[in-house]
C-alpha atoms as a PDB file:
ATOM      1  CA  UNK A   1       5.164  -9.457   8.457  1.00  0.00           C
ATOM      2  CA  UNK A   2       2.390 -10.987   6.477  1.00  0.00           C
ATOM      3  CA  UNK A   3      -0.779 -11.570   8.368  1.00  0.00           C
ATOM      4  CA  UNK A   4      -3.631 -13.858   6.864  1.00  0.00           C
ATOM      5  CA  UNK A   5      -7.324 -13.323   8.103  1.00  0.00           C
ATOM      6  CA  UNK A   6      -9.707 -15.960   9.153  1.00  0.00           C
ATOM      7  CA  UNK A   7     -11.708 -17.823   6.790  1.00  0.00           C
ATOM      8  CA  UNK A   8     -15.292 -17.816   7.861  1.00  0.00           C
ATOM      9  CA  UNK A   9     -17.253 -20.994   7.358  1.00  0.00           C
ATOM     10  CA  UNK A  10     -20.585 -21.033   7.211  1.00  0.00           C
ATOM     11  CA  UNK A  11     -23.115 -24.337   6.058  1.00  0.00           C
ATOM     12  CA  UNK A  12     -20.745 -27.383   5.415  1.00  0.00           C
ATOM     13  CA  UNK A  13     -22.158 -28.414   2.101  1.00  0.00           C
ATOM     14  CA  UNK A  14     -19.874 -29.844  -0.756  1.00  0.00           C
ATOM     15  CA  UNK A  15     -17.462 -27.781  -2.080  1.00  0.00           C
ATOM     16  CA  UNK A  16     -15.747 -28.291  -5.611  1.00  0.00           C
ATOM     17  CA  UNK A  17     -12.238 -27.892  -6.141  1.00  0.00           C
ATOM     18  CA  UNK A  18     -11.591 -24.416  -7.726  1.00  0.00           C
ATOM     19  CA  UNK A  19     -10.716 -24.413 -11.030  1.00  0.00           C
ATOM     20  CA  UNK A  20      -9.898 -20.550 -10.985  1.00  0.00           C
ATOM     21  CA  UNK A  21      -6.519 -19.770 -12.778  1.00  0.00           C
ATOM     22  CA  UNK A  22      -6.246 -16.453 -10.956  1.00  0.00           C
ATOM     23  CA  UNK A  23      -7.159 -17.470  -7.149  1.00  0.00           C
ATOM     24  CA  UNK A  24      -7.388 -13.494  -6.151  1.00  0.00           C
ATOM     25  CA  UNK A  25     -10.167 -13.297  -8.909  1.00  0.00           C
ATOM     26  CA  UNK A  26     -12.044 -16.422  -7.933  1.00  0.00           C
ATOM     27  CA  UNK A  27     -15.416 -16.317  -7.992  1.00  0.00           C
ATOM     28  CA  UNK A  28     -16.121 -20.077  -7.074  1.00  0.00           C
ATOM     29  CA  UNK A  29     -19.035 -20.955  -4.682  1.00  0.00           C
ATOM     30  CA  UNK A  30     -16.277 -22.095  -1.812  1.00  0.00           C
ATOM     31  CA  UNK A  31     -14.747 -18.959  -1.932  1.00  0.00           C
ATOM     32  CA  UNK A  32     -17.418 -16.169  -2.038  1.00  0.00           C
ATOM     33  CA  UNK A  33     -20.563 -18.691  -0.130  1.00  0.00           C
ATOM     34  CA  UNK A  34     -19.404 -21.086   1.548  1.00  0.00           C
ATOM     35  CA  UNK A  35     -15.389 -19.593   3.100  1.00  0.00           C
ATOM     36  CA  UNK A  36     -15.234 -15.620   3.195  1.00  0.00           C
ATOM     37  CA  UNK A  37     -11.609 -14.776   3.069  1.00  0.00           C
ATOM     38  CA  UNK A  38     -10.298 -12.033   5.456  1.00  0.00           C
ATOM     39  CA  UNK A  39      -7.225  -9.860   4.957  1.00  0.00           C
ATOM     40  CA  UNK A  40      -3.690 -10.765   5.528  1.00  0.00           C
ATOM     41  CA  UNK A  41      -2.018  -8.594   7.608  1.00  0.00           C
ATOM     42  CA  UNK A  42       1.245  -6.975   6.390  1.00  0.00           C
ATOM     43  CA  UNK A  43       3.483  -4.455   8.459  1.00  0.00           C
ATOM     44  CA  UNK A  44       5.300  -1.980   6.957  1.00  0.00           C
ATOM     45  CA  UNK A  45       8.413  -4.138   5.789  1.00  0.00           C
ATOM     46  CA  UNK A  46      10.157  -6.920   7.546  1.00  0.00           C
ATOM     47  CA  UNK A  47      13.815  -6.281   7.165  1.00  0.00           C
ATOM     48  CA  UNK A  48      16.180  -7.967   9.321  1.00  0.00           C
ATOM     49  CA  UNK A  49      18.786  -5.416   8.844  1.00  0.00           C
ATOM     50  CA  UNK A  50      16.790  -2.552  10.599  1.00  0.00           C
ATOM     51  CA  UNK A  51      16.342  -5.330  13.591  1.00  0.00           C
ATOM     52  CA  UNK A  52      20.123  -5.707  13.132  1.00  0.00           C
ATOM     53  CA  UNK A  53      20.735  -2.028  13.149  1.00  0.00           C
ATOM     54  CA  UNK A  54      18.589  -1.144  16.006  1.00  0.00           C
ATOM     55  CA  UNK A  55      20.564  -4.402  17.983  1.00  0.00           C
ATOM     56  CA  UNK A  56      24.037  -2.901  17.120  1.00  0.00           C
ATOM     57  CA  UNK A  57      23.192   0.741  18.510  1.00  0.00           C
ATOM     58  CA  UNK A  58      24.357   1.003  22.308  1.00  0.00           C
ATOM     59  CA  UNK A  59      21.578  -0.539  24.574  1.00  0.00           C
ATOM     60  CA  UNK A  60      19.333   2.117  26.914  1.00  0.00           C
ATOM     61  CA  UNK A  61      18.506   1.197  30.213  1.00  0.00           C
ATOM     62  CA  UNK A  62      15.051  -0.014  29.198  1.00  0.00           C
ATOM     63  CA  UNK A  63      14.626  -0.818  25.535  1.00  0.00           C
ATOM     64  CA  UNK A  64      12.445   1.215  23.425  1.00  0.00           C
ATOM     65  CA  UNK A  65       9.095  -1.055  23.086  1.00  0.00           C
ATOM     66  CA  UNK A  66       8.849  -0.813  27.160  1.00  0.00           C
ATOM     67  CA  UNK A  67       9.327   3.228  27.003  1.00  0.00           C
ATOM     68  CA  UNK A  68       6.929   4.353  23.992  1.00  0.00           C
ATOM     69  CA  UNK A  69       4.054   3.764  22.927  1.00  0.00           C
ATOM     70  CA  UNK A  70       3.213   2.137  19.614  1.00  0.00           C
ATOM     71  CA  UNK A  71       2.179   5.333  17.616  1.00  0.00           C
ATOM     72  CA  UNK A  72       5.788   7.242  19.125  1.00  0.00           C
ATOM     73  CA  UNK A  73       8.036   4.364  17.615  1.00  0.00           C
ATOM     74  CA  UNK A  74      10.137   5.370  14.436  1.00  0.00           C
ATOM     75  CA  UNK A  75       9.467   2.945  11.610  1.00  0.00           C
ATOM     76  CA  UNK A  76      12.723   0.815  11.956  1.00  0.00           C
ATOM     77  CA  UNK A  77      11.792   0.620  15.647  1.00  0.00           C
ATOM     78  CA  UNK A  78       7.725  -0.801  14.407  1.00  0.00           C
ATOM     79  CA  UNK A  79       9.129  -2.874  11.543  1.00  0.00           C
ATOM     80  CA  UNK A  80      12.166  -4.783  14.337  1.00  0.00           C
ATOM     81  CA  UNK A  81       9.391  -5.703  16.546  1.00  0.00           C
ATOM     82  CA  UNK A  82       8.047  -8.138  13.750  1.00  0.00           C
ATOM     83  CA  UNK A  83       9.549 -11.657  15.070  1.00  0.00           C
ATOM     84  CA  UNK A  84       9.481 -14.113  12.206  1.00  0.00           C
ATOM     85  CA  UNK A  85       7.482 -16.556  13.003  1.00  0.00           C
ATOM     86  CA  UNK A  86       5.030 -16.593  10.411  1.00  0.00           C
ATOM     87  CA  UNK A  87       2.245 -17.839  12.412  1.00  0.00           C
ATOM     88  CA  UNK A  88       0.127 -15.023  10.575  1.00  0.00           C
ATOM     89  CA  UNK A  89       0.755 -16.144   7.262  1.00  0.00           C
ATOM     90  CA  UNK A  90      -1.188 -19.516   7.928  1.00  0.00           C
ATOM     91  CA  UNK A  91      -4.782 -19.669   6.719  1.00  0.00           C
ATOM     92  CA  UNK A  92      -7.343 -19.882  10.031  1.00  0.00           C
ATOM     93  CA  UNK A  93     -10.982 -20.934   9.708  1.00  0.00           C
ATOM     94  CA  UNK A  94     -14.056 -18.903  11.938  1.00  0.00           C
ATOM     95  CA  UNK A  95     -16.771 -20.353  12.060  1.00  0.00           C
ATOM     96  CA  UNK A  96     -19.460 -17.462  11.131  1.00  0.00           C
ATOM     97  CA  UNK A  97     -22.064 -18.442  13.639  1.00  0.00           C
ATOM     98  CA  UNK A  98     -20.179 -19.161  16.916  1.00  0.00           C
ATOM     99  CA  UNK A  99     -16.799 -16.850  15.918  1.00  0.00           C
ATOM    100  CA  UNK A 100     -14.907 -20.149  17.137  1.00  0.00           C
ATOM    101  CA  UNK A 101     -10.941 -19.197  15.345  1.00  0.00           C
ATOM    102  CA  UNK A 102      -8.987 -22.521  14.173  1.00  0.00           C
ATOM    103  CA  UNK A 103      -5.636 -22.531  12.557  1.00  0.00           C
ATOM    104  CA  UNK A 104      -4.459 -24.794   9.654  1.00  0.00           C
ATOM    105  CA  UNK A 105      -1.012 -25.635   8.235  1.00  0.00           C
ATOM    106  CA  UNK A 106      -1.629 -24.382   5.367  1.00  0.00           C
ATOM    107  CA  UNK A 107       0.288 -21.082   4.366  1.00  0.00           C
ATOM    108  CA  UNK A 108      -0.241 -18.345   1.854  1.00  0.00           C
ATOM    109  CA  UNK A 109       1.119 -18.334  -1.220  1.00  0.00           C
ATOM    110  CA  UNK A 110       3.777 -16.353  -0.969  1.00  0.00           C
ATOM    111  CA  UNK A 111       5.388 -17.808   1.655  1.00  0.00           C
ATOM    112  CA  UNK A 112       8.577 -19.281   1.767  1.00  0.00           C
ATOM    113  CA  UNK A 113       7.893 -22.467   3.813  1.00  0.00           C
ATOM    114  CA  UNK A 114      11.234 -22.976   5.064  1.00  0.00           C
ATOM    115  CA  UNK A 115      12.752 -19.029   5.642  1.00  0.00           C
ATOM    116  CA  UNK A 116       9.611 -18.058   7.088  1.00  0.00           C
ATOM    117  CA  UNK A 117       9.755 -14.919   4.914  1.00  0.00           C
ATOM    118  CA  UNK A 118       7.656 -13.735   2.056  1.00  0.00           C
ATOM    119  CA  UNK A 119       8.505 -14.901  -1.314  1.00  0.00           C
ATOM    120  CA  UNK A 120       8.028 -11.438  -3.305  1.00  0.00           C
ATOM    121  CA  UNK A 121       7.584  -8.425  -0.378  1.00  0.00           C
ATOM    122  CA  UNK A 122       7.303  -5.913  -2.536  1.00  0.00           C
ATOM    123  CA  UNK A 123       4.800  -6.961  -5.093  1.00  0.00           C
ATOM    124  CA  UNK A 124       2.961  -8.486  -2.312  1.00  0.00           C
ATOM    125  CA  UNK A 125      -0.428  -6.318  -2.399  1.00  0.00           C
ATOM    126  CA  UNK A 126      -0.212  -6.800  -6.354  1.00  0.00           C
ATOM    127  CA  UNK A 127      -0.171 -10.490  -6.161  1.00  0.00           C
ATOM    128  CA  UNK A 128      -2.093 -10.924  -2.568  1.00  0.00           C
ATOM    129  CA  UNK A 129      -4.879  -8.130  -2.752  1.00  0.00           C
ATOM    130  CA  UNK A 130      -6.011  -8.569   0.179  1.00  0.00           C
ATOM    131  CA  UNK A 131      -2.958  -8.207   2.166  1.00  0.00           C
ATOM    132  CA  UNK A 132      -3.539  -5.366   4.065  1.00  0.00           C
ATOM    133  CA  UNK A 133      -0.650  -3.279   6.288  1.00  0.00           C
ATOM    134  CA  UNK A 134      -0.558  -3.225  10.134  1.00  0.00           C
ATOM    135  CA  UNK A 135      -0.268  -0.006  11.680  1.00  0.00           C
ATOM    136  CA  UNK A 136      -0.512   1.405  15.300  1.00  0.00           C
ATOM    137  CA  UNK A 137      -4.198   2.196  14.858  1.00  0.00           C
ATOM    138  CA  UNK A 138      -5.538  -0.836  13.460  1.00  0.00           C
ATOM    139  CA  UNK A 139      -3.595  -3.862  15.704  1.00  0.00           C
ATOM    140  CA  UNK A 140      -5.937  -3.953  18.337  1.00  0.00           C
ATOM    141  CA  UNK A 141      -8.880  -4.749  15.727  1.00  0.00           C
ATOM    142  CA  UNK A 142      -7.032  -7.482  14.419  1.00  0.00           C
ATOM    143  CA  UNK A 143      -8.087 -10.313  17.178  1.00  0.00           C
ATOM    144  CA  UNK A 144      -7.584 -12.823  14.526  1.00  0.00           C
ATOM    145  CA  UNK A 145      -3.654 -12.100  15.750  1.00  0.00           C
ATOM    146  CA  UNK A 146      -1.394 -15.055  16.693  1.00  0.00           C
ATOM    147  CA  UNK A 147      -1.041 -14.853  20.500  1.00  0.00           C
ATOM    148  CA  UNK A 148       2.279 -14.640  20.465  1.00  0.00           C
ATOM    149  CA  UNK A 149       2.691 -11.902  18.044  1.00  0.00           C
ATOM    150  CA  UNK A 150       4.801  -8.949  19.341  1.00  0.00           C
ATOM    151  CA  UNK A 151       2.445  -6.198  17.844  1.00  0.00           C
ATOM    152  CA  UNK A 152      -0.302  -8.250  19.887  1.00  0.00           C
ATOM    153  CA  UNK A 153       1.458  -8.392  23.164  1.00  0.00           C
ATOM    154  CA  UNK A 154       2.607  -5.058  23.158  1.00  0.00           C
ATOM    155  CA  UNK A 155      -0.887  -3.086  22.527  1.00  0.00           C
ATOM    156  CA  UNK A 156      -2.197  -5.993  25.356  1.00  0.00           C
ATOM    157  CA  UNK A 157       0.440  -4.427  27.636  1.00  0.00           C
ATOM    158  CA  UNK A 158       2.669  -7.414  27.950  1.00  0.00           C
ATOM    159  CA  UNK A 159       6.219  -7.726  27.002  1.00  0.00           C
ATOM    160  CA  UNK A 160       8.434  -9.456  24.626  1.00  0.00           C
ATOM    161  CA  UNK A 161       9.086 -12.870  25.062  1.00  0.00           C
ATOM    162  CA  UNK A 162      12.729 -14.631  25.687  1.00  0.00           C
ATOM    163  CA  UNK A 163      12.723 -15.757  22.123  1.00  0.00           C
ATOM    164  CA  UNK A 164      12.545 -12.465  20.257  1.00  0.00           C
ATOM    165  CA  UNK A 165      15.114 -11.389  18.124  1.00  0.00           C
ATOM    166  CA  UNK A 166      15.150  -8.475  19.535  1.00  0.00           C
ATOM    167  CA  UNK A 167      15.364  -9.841  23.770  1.00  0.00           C
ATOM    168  CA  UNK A 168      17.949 -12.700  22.103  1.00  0.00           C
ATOM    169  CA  UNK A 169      19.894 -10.566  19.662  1.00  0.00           C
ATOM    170  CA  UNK A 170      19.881 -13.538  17.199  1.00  0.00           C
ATOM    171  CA  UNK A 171      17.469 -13.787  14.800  1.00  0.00           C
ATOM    172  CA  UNK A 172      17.235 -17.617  14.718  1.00  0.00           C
ATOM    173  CA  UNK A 173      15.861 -17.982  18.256  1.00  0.00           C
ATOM    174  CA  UNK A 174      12.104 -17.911  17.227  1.00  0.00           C
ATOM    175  CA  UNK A 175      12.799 -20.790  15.465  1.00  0.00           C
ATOM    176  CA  UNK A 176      15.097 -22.650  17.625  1.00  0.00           C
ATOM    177  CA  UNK A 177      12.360 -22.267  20.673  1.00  0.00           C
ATOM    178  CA  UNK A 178       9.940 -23.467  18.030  1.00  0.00           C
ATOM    179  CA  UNK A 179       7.687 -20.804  17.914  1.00  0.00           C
ATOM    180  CA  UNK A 180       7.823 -20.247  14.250  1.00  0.00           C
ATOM    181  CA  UNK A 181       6.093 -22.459  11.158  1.00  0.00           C
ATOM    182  CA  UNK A 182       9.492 -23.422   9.915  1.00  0.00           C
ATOM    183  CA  UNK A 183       9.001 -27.157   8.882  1.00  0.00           C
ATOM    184  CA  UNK A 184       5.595 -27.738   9.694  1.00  0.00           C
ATOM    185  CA  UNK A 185       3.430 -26.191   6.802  1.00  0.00           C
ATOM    186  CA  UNK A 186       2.100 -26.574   3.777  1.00  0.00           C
ATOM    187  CA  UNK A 187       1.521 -24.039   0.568  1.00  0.00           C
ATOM    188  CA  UNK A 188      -2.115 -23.116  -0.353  1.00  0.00           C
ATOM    189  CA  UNK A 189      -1.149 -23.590  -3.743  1.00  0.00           C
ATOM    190  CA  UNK A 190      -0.689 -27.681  -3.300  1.00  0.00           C
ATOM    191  CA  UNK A 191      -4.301 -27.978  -1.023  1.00  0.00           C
ATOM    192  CA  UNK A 192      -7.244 -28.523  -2.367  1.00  0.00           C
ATOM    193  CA  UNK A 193      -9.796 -25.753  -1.459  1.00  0.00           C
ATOM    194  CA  UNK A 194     -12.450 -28.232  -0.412  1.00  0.00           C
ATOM    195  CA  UNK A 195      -9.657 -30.146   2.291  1.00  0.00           C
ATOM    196  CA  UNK A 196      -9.480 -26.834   4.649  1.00  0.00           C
ATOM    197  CA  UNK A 197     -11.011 -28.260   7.668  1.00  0.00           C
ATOM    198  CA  UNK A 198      -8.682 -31.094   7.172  1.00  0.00           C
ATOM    199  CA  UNK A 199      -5.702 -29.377   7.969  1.00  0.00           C
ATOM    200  CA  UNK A 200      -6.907 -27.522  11.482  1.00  0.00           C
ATOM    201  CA  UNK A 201      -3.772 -27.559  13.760  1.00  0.00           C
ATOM    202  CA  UNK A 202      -3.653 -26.657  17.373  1.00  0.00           C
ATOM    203  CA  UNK A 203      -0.326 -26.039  17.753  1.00  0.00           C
ATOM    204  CA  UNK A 204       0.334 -22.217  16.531  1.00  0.00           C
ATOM    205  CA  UNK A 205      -0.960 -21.632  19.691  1.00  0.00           C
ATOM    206  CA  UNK A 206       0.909 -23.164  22.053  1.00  0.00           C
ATOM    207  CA  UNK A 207       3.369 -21.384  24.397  1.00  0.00           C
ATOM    208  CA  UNK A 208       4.689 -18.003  24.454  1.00  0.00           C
END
């Protein structure tokens, strides 16, 4: 799971295109004064043959996210509860005075648009340095979270929704209860830096 951080905006003065050939290096006044980029958020892997695995093992009475807590689960068990949606790959703007959060349609680079999975995993923290990992100890800093995210609803205390892979056994149901970004984004690499604000969307937020 790749998880972008909020962009924090601060005066709304005109902003140049960037005209960095190496984005992670830029040192253009949108991206270091005006927008400060956060981290994206990356778990451990996002496999969907561990989800598979753990699916295909005979069921327990209660399943395992509503018996242990987060920092008892094996890694397969943290990496399944990762649900595809992408939502955390979009780029969000906060605005630095108020800490108002606003999502765009407009995903990282390494996204693939219409699998909802990342485009190069394992070079991911070469090419994205600021993608960071999630882990048990550092989800419940992250408020920046989608609202629907499993990692978030879990350390919140609430359960898994219907449309998790791992409630549904089939891994298309995020997207067939629309709750992923399949369809309905746009690459940072084809948006002009200084159109952000443009692109604010409401609906990565709606429904659980």
């Amino acid at each position: 799971m790749a998880q972008r951080g909020p962009v924090k905006l601060s005066e709304k003065k005109h902003r140049k295109p960037c005209a960095a050939t190496q984005p992670a290096s830029c040192l253009c006044p949108w991206a270091s004064n005006q927008r400060k980029l956060g981290p994206r958020l990356t778990s451990l892997t996002r496999n969907a043959d561990d989800r598979n695995a753990l699916m295909d093992e005979k069921l327990t009475e209660q399943p395992f996210w509503q018996t242990k807590k987060m920092t008892d689960m094996s890694r397969e068990e943290w990496e399944s509860l990762c649900d595809g949606c992408a939502k955390c790959c979009l780029i969000k703007l906060e605005d630095e005075d108020t800490g108002e959060l606003e999502y765009t349609d407009i995903a990282c680079s390494l996204l693939d648009c219409n699998t909802c999975q990342c485009g190069d995993y394992p070079n991911r923290s070469v090419k994205v340095p600021d993608c960071v990992t999630l882990t048990p100890e550092n989800v419940q800093q992250l408020n920046w979270m989608p609202s629907t995210c499993a990692y978030r609803l879990l350390a919140n205390g609430e359960n898994l929704p219907w449309w998790h892979p791992l409630v549904s056994g089939e891994e298309e149901s995020v997207h067939l209860a629309g709750m992923s970004v399949r369809g309905r984004t746009v690459s940072e690499d084809d948006i002009d830096p200084t159109d952000l604000e443009e692109r604010i969307v409401t609906w990565p937020e709606q429904g659980k």
